[in-house]
Protein backbone atom coordinates (compact mmCIF):
# COMPACT_ATOMS: atom_id res chain seq x y z
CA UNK A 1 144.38 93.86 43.74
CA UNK A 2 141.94 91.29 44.10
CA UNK A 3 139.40 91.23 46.97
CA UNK A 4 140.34 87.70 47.95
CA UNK A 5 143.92 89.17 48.67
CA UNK A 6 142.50 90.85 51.50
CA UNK A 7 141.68 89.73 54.89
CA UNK A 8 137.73 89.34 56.06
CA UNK A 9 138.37 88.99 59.68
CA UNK A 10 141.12 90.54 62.36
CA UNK A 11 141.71 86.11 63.01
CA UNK A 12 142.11 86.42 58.92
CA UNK A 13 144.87 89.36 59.80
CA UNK A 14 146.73 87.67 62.10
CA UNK A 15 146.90 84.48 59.91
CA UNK A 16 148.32 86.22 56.88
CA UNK A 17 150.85 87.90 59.37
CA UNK A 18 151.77 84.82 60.89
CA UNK A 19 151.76 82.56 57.81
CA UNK A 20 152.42 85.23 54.87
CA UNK A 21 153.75 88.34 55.96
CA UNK A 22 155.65 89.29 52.89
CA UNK A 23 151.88 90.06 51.56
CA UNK A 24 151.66 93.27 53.31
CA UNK A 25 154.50 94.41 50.49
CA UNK A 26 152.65 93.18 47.73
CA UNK A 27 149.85 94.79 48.52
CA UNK A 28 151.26 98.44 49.25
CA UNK A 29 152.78 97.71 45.78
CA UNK A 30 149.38 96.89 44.36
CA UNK A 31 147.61 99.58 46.23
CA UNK A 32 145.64 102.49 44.27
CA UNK A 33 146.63 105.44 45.69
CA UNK A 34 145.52 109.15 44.55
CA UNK A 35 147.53 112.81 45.21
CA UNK A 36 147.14 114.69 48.25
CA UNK A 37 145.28 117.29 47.88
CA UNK A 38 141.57 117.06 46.35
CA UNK A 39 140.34 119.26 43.60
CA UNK A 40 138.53 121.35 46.68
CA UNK A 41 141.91 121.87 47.81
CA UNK A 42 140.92 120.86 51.59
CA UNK A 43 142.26 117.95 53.54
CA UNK A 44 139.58 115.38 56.10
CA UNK A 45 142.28 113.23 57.68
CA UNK A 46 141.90 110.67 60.37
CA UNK A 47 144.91 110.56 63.45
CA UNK A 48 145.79 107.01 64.46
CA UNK A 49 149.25 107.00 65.73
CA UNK A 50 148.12 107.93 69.56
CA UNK A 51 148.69 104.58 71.04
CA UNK A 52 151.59 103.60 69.92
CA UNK A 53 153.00 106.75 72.12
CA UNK A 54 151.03 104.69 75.02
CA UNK A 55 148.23 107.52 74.84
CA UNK A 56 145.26 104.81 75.16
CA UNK A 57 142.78 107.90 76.96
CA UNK A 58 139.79 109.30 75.79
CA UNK A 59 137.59 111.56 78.05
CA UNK A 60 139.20 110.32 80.83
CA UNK A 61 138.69 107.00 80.27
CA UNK A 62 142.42 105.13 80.24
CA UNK A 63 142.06 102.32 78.26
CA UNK A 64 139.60 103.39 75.60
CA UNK A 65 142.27 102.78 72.32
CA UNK A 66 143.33 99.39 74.29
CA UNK A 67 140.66 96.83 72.41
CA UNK A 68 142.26 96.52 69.06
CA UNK A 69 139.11 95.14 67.35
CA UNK A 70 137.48 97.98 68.20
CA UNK A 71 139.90 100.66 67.57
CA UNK A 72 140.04 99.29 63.87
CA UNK A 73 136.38 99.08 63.48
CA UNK A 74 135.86 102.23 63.93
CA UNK A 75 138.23 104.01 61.65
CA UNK A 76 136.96 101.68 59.27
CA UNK A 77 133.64 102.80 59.37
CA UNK A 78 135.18 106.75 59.54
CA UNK A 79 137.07 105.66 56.65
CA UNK A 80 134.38 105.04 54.53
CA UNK A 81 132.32 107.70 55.19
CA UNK A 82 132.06 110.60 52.32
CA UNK A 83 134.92 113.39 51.85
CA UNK A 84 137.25 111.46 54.23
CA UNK A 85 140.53 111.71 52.18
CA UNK A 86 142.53 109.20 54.40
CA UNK A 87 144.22 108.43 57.46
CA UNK A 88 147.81 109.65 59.35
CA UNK A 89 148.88 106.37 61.25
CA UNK A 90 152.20 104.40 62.64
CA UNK A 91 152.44 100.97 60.76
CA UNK A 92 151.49 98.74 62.92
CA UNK A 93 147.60 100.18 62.12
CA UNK A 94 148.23 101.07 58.75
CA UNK A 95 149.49 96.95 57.68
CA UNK A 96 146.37 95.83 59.35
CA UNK A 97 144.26 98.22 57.71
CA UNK A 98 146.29 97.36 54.05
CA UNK A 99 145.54 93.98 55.20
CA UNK A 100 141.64 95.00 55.20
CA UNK A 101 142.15 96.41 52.11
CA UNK A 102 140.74 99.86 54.23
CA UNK A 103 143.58 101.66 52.37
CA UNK A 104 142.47 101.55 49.06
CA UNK A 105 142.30 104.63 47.06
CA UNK A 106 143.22 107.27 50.28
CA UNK A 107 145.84 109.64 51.43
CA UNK A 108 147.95 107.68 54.00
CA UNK A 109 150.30 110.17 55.98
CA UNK A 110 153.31 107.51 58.13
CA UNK A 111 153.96 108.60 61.85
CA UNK A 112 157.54 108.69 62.58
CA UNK A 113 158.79 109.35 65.88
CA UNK A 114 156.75 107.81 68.51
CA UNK A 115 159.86 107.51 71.20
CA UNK A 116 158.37 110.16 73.69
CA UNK A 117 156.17 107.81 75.33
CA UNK A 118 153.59 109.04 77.55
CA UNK A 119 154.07 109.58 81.28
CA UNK A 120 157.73 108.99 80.86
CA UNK A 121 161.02 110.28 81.96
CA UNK A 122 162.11 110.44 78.43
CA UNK A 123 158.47 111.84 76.79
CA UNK A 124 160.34 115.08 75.71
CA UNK A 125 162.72 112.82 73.46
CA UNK A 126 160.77 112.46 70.46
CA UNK A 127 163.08 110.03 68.65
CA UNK A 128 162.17 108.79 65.57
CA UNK A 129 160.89 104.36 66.66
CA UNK A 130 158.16 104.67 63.61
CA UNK A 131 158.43 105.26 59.81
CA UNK A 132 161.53 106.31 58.20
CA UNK A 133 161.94 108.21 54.73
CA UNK A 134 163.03 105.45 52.97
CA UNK A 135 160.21 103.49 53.87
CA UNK A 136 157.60 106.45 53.10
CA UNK A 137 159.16 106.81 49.54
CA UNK A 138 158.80 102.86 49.03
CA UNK A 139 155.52 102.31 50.18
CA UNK A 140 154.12 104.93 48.24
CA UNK A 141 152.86 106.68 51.00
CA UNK A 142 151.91 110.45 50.62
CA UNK A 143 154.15 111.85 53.29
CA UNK A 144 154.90 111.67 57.16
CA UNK A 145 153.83 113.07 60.25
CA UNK A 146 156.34 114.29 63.12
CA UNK A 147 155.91 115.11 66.53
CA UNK A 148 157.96 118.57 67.42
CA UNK A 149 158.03 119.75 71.26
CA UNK A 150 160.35 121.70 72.06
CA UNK A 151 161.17 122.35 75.90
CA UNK A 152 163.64 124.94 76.73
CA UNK A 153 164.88 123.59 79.89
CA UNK A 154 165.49 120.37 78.20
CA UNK A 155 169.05 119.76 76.25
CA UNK A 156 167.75 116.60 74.62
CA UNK A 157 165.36 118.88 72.73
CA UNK A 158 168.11 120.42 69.95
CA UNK A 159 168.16 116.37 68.93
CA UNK A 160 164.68 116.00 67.99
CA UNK A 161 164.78 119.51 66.28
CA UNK A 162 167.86 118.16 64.48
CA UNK A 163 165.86 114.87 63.96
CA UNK A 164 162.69 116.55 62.74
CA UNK A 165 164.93 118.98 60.05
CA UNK A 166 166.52 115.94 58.31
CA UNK A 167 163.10 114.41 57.92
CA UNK A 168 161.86 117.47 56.75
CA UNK A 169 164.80 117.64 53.93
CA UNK A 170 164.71 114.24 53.08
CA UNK A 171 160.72 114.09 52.18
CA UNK A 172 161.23 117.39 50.53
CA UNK A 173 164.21 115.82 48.12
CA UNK A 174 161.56 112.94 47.53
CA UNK A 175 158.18 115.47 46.50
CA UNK A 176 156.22 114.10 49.83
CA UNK A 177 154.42 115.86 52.32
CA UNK A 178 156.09 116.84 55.45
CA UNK A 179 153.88 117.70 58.39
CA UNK A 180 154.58 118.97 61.31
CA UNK A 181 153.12 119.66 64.74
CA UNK A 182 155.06 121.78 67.13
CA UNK A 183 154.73 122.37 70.70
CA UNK A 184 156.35 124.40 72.72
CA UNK A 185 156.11 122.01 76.19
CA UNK A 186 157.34 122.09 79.94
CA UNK A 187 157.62 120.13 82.72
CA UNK A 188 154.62 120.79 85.56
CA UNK A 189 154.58 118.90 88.28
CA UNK A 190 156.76 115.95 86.68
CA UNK A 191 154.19 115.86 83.49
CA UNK A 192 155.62 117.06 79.99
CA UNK A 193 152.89 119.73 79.40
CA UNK A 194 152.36 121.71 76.01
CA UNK A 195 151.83 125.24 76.25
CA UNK A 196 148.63 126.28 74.57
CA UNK A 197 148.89 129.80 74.53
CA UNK A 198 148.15 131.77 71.74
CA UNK A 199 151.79 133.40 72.23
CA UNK A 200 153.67 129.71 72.55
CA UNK A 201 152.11 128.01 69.69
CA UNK A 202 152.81 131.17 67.54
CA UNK A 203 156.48 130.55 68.34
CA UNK A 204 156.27 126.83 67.84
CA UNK A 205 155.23 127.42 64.58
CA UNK A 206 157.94 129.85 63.81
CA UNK A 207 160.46 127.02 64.98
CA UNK A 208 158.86 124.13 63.00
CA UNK A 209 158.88 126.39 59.74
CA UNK A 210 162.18 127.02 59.80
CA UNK A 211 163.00 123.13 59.87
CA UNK A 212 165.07 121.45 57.24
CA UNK A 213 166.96 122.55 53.58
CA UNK A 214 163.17 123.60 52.36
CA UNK A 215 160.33 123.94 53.19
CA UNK A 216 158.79 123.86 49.90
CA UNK A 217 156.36 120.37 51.21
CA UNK A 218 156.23 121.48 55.16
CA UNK A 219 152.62 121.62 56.22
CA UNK A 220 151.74 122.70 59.71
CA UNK A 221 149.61 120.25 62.09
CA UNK A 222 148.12 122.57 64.76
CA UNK A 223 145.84 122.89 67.74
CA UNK A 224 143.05 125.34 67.92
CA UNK A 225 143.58 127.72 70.59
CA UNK A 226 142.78 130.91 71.50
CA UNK A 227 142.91 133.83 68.98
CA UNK A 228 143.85 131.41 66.53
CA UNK A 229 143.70 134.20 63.80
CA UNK A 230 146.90 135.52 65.11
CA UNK A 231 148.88 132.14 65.54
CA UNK A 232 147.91 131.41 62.21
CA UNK A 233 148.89 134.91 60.73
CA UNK A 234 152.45 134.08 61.83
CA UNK A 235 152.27 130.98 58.30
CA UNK A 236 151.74 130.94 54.86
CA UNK A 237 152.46 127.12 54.90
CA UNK A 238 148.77 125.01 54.71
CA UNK A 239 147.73 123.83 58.14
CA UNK A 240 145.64 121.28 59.44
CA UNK A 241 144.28 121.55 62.78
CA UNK A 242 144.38 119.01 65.28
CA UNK A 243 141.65 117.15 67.67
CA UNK A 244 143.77 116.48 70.55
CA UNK A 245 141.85 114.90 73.60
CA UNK A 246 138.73 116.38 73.49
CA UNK A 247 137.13 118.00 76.69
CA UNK A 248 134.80 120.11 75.70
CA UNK A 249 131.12 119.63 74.50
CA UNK A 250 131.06 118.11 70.97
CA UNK A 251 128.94 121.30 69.40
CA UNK A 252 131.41 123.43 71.65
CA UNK A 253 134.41 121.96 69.69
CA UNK A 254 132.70 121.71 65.60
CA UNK A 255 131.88 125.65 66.54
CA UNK A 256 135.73 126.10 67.20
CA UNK A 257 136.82 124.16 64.36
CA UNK A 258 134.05 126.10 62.07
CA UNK A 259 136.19 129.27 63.30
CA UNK A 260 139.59 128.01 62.34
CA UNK A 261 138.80 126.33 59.06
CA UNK A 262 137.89 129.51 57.68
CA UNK A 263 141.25 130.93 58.53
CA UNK A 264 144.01 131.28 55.47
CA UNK A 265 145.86 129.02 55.36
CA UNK A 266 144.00 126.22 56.95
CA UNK A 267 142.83 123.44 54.83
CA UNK A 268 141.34 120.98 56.74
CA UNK A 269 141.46 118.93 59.69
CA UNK A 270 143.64 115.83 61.58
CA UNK A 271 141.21 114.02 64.02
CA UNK A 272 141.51 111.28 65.73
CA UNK A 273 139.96 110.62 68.91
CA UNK A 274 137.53 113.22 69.17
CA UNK A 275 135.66 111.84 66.17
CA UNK A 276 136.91 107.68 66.65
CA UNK A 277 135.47 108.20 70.29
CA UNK A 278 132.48 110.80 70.40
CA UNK A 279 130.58 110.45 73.54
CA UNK A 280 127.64 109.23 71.85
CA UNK A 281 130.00 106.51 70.32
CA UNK A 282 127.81 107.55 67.07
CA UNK A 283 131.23 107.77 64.65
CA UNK A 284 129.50 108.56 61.36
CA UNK A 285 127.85 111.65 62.56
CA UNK A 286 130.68 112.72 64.38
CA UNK A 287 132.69 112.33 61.01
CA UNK A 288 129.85 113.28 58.97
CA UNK A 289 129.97 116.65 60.46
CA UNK A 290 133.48 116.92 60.50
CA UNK A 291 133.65 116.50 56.54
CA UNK A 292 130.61 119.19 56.54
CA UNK A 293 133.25 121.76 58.74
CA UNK A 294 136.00 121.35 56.11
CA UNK A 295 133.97 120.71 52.21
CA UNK A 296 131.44 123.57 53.54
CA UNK A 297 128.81 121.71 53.20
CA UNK A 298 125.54 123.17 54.79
């Protein structure tokens, strides 16, 4: 594809939306893509499907993902660093960044069920309001993301396991990726909370894995907790671990991820904010050292 059929600007984005929206096909159709997995065999993905859940926070600041310019600007620059392999998003970010021509030539992973929106009296029902299969498949994507908590007290929960299964079949049937992230999760105090224990995520993963008619292109999409050799002895199916919200101390966190990423079977990492927003704001070292973590680089 050309560079002129790309936009220069985000007022160059919204024109081409506005004016000539049936571009954002012809340029998935156009797009160079590449297979999932490197020759390395390890996985540096970005997460950017957080606010379209209404999570906007970063390190307790509420509105951090709200400036849209911003937001894009810096997984653009993340994007382009070194031994970043792509980006997991919903579409709304991943048409603008197709639009930037940002997606050239990377491993784009679709967020599908974005329904459990933050703070919510429905959070727990992760419905599927993002991607579809279909639209995966046809867009040449290289699989799709889903969003699996599971709380035991909650009915509605059996539907997004049901939800989550057919997904899981259907990308298998078409050869794509199917990742997962499970979460066993309860109500505290009116909040949907995920248990982090080493015990609950162990049996999260033991639900997720058992999704779907195979599980033959089910990867796992997991947080690093506690004794996080024994949740991840519980798998055989490649993992990448998860930033989440990051509290912690940035060197506190890469020495935790160090830990993990020499675990079998992890292969990499899924990061958004803690390397979009690093409290330094300094995203290409933050990235730069999360590439180091995963392609061993010393």
């Amino acid at each position: 594809m050309a560079r002129s059929a790309f936009a220069d600007s985000l007022t160059e984005v919204t024109e081409i939306r506005a004016r000539e929206p049936g571009r954002v096909a012809a340029l998935l159709a156009a797009r160079r893509t590449r297979p999932t997995l490197p020759a390395d065999g390890r996985l540096m993905l970005l997460a950017c499907d957080h606010p379209a859940r209404g999570a906007l926070a970063v390190r307790g600041r509420e509105d951090a993902m709200a400036d849209r310019g911003d937001m894009l600007a810096r997984v653009r620059t993340a994007l382009g660093r070194p031994g970043v392999d792509g980006l997991l998003a919903t579409a709304d970010v991943l048409d603008d960044l197709l639009l930037l021509g940002a997606l050239e030539d990377k491993v784009v992973i679709a967020s599908m069920n974005r329904g459990g929106l933050l703070g919510s009296a429905f959070e727990a029902d992760d419905r599927m309001t993002a991607y579809d299969v279909r639209t995966v498949v046809e867009a040449g994507f290289n699989g799709a993301k889903m969003l699996l908590r599971v709380d035991l007290d909650d009915p509605a929960s059996v539907v997004t396991l049901e939800t989550c299964a057919r997904a899981v079949t259907e990308l298998s049937r078409a050869g794509l990726l199917a990742m997962v992230e499970p979460f066993l999760s309860r109500r505290v105090g009116g909040k949907l909370v995920n248990d982090l224990s080493p015990e609950a995520v162990t049996r999260a993963v033991h639900i997720a894995q058992g999704l779907g008619a195979s599980s033959a292109y089910t990867w796992m999409k997991l947080p690093v907790v506690p004794d996080m050799a024994r949740v991840m002895a519980a798998t055989t199916l490649p993992t990448l671990l998860l930033g989440g919200d990051p509290t912690a101390r940035p060197d506190e966190t890469y020495a935790e991820w160090a830990k993990a990423l020499a675990l079998p079977p992890v292969r990499g990492l899924v990061v958004g904010r803690a390397l979009l927003y690093p409290p330094d704001d300094d995203v290409e070292a933050a990235v730069d050292t999360a590439v180091s973590l995963v392609r061993g680089v010393a």
